[in-house]
Protein backbone atom coordinates (compact mmCIF):
# COMPACT_ATOMS: atom_id res chain seq x y z
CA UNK A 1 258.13 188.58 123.64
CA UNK A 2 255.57 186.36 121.65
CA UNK A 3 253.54 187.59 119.28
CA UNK A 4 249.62 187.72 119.76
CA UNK A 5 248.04 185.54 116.80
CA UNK A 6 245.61 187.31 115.43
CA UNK A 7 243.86 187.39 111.80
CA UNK A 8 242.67 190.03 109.22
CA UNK A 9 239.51 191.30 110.04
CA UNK A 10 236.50 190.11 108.07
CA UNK A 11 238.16 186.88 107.70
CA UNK A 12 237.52 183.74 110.24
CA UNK A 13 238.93 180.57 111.16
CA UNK A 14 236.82 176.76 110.84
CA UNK A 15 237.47 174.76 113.14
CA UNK A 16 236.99 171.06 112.61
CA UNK A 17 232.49 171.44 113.94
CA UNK A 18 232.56 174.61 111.55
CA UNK A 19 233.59 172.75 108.61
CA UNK A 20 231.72 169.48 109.21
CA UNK A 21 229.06 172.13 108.89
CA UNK A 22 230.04 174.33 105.80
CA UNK A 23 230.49 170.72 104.12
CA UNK A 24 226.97 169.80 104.59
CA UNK A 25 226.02 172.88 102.59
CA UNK A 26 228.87 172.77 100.36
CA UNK A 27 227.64 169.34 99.77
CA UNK A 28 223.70 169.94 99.80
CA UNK A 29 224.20 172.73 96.89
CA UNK A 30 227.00 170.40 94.84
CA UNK A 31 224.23 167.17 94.79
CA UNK A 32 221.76 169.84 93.51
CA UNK A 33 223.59 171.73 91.05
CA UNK A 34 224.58 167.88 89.33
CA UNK A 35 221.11 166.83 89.10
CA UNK A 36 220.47 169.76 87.08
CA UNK A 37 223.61 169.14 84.65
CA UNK A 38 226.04 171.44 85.83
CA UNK A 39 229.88 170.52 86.16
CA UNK A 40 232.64 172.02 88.06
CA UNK A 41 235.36 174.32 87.27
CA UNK A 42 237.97 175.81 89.12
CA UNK A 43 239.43 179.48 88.56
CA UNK A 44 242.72 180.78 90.22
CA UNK A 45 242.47 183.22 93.28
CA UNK A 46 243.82 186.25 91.41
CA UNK A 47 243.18 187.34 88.26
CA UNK A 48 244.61 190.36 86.25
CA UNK A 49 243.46 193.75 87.93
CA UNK A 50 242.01 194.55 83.65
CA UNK A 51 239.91 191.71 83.98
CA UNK A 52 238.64 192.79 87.22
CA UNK A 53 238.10 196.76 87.14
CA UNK A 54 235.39 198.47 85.27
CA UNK A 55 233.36 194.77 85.75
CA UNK A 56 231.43 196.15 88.84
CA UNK A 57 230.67 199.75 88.99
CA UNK A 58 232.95 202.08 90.63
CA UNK A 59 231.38 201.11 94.11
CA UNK A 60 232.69 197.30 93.37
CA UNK A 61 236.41 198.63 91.86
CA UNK A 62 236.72 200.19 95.34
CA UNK A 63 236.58 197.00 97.16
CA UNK A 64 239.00 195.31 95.20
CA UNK A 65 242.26 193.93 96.82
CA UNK A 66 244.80 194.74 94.78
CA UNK A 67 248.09 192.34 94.96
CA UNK A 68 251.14 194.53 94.93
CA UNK A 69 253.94 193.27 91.98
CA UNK A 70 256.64 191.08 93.56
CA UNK A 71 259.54 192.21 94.24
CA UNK A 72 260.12 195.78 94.50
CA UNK A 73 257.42 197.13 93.34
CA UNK A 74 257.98 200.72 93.77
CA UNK A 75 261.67 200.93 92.86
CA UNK A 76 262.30 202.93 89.30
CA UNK A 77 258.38 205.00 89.79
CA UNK A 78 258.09 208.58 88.94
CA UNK A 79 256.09 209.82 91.80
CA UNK A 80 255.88 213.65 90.67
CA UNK A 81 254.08 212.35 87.32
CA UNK A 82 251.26 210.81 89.85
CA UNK A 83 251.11 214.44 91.73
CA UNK A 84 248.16 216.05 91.19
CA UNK A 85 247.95 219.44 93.81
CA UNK A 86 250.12 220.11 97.02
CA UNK A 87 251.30 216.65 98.34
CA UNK A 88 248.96 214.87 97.16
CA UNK A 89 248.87 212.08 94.68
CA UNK A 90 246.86 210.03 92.15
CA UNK A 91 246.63 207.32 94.60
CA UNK A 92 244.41 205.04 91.81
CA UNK A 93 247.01 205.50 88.91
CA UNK A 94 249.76 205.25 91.41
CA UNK A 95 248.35 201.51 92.21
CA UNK A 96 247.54 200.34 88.57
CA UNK A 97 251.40 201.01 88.15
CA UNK A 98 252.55 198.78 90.98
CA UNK A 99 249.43 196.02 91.21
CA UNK A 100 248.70 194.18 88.38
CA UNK A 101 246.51 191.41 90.08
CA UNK A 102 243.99 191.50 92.26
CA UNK A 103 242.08 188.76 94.60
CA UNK A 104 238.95 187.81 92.85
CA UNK A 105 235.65 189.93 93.81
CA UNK A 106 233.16 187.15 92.65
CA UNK A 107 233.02 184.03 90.28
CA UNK A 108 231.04 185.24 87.51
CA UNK A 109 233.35 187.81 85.88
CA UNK A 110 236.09 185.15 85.94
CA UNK A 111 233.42 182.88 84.67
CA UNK A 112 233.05 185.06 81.65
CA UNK A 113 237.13 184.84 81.07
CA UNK A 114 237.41 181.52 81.39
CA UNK A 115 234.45 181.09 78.70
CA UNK A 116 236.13 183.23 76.23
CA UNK A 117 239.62 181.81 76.72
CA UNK A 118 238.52 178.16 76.13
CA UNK A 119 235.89 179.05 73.88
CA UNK A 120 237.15 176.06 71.41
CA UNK A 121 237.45 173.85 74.59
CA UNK A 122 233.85 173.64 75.62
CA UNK A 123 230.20 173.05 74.11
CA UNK A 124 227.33 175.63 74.22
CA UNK A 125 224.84 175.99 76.03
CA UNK A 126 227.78 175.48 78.94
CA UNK A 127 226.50 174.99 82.42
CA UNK A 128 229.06 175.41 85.29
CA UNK A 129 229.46 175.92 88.88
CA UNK A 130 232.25 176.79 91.13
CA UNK A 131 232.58 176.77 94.79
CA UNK A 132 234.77 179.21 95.95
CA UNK A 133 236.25 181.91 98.13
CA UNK A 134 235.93 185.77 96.97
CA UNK A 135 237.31 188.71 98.66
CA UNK A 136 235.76 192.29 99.25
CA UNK A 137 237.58 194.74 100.72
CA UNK A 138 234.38 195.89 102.73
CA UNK A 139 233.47 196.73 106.18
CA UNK A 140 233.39 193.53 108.56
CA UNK A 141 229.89 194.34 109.98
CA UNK A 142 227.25 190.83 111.21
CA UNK A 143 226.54 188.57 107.90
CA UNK A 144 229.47 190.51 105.79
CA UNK A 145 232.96 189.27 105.70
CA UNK A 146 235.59 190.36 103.13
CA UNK A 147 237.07 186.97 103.20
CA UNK A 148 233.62 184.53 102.26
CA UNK A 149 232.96 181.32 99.91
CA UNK A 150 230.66 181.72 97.01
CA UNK A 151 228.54 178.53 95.75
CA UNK A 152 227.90 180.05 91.44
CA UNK A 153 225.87 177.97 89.53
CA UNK A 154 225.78 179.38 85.71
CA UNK A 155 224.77 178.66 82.14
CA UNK A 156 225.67 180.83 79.02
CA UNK A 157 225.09 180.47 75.18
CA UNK A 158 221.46 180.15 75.41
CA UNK A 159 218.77 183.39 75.79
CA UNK A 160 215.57 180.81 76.79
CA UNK A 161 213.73 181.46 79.98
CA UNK A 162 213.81 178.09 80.60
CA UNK A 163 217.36 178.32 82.29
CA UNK A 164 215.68 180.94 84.73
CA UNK A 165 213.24 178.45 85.42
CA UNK A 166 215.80 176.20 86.01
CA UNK A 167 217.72 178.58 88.60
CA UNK A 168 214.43 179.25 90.39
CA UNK A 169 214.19 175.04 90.91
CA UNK A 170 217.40 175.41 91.81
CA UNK A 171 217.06 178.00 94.89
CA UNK A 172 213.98 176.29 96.18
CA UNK A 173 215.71 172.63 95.62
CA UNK A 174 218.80 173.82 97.99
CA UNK A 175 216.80 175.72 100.66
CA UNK A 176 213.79 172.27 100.87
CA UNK A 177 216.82 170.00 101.49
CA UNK A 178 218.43 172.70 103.95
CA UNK A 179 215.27 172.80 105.82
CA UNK A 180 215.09 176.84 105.48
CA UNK A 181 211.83 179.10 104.35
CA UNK A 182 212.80 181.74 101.76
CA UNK A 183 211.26 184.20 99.64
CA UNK A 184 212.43 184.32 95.97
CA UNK A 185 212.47 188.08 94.77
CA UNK A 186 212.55 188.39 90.94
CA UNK A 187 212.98 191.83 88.74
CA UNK A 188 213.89 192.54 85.35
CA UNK A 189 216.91 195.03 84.66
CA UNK A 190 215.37 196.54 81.33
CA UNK A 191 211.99 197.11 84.25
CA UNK A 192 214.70 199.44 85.40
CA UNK A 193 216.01 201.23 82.56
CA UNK A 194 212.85 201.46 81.46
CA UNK A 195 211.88 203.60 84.79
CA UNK A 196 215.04 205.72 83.99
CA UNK A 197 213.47 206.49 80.46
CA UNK A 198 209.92 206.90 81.61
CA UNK A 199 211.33 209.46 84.35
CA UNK A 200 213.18 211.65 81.69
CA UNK A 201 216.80 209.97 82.90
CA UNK A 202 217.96 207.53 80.67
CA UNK A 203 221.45 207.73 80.86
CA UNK A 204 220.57 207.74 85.17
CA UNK A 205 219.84 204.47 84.64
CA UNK A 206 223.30 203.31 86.54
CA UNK A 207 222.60 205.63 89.67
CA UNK A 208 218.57 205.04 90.10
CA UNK A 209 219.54 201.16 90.17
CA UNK A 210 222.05 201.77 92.93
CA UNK A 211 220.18 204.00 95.19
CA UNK A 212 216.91 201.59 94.30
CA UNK A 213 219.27 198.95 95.12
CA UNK A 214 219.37 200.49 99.02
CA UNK A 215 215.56 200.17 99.48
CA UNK A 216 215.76 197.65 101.92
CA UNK A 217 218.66 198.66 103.74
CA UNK A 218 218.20 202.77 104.29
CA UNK A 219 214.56 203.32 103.68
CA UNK A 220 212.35 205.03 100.76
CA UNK A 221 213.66 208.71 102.16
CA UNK A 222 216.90 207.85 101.86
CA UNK A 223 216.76 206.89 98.11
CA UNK A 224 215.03 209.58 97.03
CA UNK A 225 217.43 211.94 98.45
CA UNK A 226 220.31 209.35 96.85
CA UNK A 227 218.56 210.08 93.45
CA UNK A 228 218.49 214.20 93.86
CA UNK A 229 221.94 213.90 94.58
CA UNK A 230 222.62 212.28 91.41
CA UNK A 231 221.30 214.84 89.48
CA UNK A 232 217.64 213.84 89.15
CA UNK A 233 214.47 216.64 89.71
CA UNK A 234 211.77 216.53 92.25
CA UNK A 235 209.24 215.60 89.10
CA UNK A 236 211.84 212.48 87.74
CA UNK A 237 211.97 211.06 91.79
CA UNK A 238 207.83 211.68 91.98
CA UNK A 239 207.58 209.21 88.82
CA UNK A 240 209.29 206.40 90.67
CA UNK A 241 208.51 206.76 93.42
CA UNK A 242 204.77 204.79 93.34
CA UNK A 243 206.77 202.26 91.57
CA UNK A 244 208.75 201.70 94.54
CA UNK A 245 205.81 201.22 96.59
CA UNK A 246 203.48 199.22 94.54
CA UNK A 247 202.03 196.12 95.68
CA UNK A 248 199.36 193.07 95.04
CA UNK A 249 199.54 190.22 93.19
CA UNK A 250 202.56 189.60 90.44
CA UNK A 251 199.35 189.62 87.68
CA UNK A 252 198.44 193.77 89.04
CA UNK A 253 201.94 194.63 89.59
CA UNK A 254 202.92 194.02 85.89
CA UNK A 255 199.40 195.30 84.53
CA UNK A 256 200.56 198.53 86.87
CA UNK A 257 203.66 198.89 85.24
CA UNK A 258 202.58 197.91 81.61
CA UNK A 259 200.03 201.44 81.83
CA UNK A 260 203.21 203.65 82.84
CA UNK A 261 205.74 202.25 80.69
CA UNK A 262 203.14 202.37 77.81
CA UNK A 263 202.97 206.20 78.57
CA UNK A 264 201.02 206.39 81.57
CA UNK A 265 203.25 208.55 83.46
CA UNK A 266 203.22 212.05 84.54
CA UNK A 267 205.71 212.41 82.01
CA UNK A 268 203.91 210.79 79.07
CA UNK A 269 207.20 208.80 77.47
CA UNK A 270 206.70 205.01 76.53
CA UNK A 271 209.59 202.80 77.28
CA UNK A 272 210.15 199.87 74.58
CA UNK A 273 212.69 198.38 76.45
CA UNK A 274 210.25 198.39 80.06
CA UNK A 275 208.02 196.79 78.05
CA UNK A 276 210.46 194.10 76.68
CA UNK A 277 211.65 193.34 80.39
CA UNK A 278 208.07 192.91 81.50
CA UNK A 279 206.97 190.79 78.64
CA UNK A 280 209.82 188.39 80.12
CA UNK A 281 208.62 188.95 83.68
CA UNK A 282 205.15 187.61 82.38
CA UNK A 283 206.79 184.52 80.50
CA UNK A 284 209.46 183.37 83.68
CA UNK A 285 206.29 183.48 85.86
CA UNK A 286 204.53 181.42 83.58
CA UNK A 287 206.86 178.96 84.13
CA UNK A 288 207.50 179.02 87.54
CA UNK A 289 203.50 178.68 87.75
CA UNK A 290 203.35 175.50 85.92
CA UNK A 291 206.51 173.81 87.64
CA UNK A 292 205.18 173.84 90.80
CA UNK A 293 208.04 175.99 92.76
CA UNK A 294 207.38 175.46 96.95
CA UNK A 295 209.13 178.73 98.00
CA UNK A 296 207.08 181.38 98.24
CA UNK A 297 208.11 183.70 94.70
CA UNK A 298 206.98 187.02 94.31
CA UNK A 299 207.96 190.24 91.47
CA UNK A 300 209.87 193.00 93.47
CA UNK A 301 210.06 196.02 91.80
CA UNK A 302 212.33 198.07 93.76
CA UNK A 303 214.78 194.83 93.19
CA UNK A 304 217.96 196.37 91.12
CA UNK A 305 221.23 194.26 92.86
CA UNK A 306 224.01 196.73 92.27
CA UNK A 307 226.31 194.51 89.66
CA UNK A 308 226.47 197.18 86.44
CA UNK A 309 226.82 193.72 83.99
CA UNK A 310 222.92 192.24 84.71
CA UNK A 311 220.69 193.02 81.53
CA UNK A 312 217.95 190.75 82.58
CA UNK A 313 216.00 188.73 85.07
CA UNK A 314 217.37 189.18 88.38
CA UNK A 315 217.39 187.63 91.80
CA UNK A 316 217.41 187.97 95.22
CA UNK A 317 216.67 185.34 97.76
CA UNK A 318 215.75 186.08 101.74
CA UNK A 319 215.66 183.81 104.68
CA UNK A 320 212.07 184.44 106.16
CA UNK A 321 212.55 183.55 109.56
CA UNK A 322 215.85 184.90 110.43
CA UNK A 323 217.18 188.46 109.93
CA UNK A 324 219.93 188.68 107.56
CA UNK A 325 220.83 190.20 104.35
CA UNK A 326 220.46 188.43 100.74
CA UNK A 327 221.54 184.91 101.05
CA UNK A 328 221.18 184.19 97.50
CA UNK A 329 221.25 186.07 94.26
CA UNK A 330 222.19 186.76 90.86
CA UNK A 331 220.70 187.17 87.59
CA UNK A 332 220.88 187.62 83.35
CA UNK A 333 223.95 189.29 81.61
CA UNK A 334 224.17 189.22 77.58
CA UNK A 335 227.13 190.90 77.02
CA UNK A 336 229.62 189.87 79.79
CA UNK A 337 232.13 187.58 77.60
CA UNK A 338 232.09 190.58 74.91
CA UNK A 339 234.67 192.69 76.98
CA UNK A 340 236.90 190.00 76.71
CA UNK A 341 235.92 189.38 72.53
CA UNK A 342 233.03 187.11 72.35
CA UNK A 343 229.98 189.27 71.82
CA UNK A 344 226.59 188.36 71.55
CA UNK A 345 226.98 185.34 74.09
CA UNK A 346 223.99 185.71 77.04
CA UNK A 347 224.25 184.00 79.94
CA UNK A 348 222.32 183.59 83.07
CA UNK A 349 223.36 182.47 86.97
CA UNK A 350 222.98 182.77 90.89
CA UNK A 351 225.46 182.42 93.78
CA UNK A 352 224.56 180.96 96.96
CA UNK A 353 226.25 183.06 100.20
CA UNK A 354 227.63 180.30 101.79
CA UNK A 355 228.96 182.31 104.83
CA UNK A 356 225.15 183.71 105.47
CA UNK A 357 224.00 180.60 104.65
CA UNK A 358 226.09 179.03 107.63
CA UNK A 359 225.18 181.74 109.94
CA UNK A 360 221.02 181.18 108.98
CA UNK A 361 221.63 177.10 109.85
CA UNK A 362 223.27 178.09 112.87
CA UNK A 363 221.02 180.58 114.27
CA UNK A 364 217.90 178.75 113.37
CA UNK A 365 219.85 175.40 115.14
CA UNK A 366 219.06 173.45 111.71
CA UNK A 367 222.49 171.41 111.26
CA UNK A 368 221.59 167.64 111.53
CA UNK A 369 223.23 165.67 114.38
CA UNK A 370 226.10 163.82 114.10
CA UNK A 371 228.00 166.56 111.99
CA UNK A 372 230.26 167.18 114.71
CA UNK A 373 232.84 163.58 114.17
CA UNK A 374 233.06 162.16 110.72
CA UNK A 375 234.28 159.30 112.97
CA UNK A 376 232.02 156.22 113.52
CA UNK A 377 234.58 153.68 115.59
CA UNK A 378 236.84 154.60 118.01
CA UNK A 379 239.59 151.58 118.98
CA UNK A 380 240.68 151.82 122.65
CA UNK A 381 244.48 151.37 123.22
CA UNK A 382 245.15 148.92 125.91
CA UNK A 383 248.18 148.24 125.29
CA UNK A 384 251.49 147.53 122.83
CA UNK A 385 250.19 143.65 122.30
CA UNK A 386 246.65 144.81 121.62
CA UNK A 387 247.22 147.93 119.37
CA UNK A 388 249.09 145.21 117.11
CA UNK A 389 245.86 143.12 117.41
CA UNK A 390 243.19 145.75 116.60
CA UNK A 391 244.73 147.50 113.58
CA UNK A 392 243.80 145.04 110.89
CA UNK A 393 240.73 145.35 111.91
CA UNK A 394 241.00 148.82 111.67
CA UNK A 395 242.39 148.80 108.33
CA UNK A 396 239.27 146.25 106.91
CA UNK A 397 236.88 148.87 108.50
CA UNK A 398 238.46 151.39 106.44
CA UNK A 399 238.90 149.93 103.24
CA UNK A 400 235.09 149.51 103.28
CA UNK A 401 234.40 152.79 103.87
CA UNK A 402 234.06 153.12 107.50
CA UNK A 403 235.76 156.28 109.39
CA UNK A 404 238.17 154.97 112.07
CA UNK A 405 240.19 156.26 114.73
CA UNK A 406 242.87 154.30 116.85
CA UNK A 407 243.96 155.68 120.01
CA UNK A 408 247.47 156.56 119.86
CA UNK A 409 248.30 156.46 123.70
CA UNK A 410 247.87 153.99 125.88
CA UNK A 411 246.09 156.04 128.17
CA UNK A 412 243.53 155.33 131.22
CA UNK A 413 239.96 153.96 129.98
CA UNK A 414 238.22 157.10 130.93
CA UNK A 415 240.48 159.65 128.98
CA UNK A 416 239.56 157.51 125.92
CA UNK A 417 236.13 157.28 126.84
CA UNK A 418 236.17 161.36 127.21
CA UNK A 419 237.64 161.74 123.83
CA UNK A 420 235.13 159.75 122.12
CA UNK A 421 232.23 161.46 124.00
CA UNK A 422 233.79 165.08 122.86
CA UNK A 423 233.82 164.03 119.24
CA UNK A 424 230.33 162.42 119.31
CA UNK A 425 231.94 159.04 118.28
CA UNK A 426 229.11 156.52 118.39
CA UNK A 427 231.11 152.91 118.59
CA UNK A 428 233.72 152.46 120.60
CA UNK A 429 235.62 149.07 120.54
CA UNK A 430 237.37 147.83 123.29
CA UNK A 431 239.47 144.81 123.23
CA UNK A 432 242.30 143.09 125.69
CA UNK A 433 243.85 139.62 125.99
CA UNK A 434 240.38 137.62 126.76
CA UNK A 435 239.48 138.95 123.09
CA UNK A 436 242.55 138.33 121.85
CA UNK A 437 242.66 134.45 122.74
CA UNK A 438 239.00 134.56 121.48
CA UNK A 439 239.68 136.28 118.62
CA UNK A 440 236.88 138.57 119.18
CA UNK A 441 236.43 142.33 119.05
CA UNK A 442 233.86 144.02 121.22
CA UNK A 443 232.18 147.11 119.70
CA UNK A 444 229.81 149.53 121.79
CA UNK A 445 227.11 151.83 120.83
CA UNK A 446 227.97 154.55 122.82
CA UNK A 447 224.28 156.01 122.41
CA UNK A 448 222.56 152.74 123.42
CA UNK A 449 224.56 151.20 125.31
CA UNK A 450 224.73 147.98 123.17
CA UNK A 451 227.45 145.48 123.16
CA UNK A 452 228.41 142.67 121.03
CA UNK A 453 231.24 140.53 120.11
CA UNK A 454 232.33 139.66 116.84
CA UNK A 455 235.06 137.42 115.26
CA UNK A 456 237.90 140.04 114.06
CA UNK A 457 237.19 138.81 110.39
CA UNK A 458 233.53 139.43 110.18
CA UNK A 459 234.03 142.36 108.94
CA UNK A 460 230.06 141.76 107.17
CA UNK A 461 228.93 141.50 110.93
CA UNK A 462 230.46 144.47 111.89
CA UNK A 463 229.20 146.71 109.29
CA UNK A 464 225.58 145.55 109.88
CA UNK A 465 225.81 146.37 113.75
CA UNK A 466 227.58 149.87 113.12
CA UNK A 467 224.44 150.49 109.84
């Protein structure tokens, strides 16, 4: 009996429209991130699982995919040392013992490897970016895959502001040429631990940014009962709570916060570090004012994205007129390389969702025409004698640049024709024996309906009628 094909679910398959498609962004982000300096670098799909774990939170080590050891990977384990009560085992021991890889969550922590392990190889400041698939063993829900491509774009060995700046230009750069209105969110991770110290919590700081991190998704109630159930009182949640619900301009919301961190709060404490973080809040914006950014940018306070490694700026961006989660997003980390032995090395990036990217183009129908057929002649087959006649033809097209197709059968008219018209081929060239003893070639704009003959070794000609 066959077998049903199926695939994993949270993974999809492109077919040749969908990646004509995910090319145009791949190749909208890739001209941007080169006209800002940044090469490209490749990393392998899995990395060691000690690279990975511990780089996330434990939220983010429970949606790695592990890779179990070739072989046989359980032969030779002592299963009673992994027993903890009853039957049941250690089930995240068990698997360190028999996976030592795992599928790569996202770029940047395998950034931060590759930085340290070719430290001699490459100049500082280094600017990067990779475009590549990441894996999350999540659930498959609308706009979240666990298979999905990631479009990173970083630059580390350098603590200026400027290379925030630079990200922001890059964001609102990508999304102009795209055609799509986003927001820019912006927050400062030592904003957040300086909440945590101004609410009596300091070493909370981890939790409050993950339930603050949720605002968006399960509501202001929801947090705060998050927050109790991390250990926090009543009196620490009433603190930050108004902080979660400030608004105005940028200018008010960081005069708001400068009068609680410097001790304005029902509790009284003064947070040297919330101060730092807003002191850089008030410089990036600086910036951003004087470059002249398009998107709309704006200071979100109750921004904390969930990664433990940010230490800095962060970023979220949001697709204003279609419903989705973050589409872009990212942000500062000093101290990533150091787990791997190269301290005191900051560094500073965003990733581009190119999976909710896709799905905002498609739902807001913004994909240019004539994505669908990288194909721009079609050459009829009329027969043995003219397939022979019409190839180097073919072949001069080509070498100047031009995508050709020959029709391998010698089929009726009309089932070429049909062929052409599903691909959204725009020239098709049809040619039997009165071109032949001409030596002409016809060539059709299928759009148009124009139709000229040229001499088969005009190939000048026949550029300048296909543009």
């Amino acid at each position: 009996m066959a077998q049903k094909p199926s695939i994993p679910k949270g993974t999809r398959d492109f077919g040749q429209q969908e990646m004509a498609e995910r090319n145009y962004i791949f190749d909208t982000i890739r001209s941007v991130f080169k006209t800002y300096g940044y090469a490209q670098i490749d990393t392998p799909a899995m990395e060691n699982l000690s690279t990975l774990l511990g780089k996330y939170g434990d939220e983010g080590d429970k949606l790695l995919f592990r890779i179990l050891n070739s072989g046989d990977a359980f032969s030779g384990i002592d299963y009673e040392s992994f027993r903890t009560e009853g039957d049941a085992y250690n089930s995240k021991a068990l698997s360190l013992k028999v996976c030592e890889k795992g599928l790569r969550y996202d770029l940047t922590v395998p950034f931060a490897r590759f930085v340290v392990q070719h430290q001699n190889e490459i100049s500082f400041p280094f600017k990067r970016y990779q475009i590549q698939p990441v894996w999350r063993a999540d659930r498959p829900q609308k706009g979240r895959y666990r298979e999905f491509y990631q479009c990173d774009v970083d630059v580390i060995g350098s603590k200026s502001q400027v290379n925030e700046l630079e990200l922001v230009q890059i964001i609102d750069r990508v999304f102009k040429l795209l055609d799509v209105r986003v927001l820019i969110k912006i927050n400062n991770r030592k904003v957040l631990t300086g909440l945590a110290e101004i609410c009596g919590f300091p070493d909370k700081v981890v939790d409050i940014t993950v339930a603050i991190d949720k605002l968006d998704k399960v509501g202001l109630d929801a947090v705060k009962e998050e927050m109790l159930g991390k250990g926090l009182t009543p009196e620490a949640v009433a603190v930050l709570e108004p902080v979660l619900l400030l608004s105005g301009t940028d200018a008010e919301k960081i005069a708001s916060m400068r009068k609680l961190m410097g001790g304005g709060s029902a509790s009284g404490t003064v947070s040297e570090t919330g101060l730092k973080g807003l002191d850089e809040l008030e410089e990036l914006f600086g910036l951003i004012d004087a470059a002249g950014i398009g998107s709309a940018v704006e200071i979100d306070l109750s921004l904390a994205r969930g990664l433990n490694y940010y230490t800095g700026a962060i970023f979220e961006v949001k697709a204003l007129d279609f419903a989705i989660g973050s589409i872009c997003g990212g942000g500062r980390y000093d101290n990533l390389t150091g787990i791997f032995g190269l301290p005191d090395m900051s560094g500073v990036g965003v990733s581009f969702g190119a999976d909710r990217i896709y799905d905002v183009l498609k739902g807001l129908d913004k994909f240019p025409a004539g994505l669908k057929s990288a194909t721009r002649v079609l050459f009829a087959n009329m027969g043995s004698n003219e397939l022979l006649y019409v190839l180097p033809v073919a072949r001069a097209l080509r070498e100047a640049g031009v995508s050709v197709e020959v029709y391998p059968d010698s089929a009726k008219l009309k089932k070429q024709f049909d062929y052409a018209d599903r691909k959204s081929i725009p020239f098709l060239s049809i040619n039997g024996e009165s071109e032949m003893a001409a030596g002409t070639v016809q060539l059709k704009n299928l759009a148009t309906g124009e139709q000229k003959a040229f001499s088969k070794d005009d190939t000048a000609a026949i550029l300048a009628f296909l543009g």
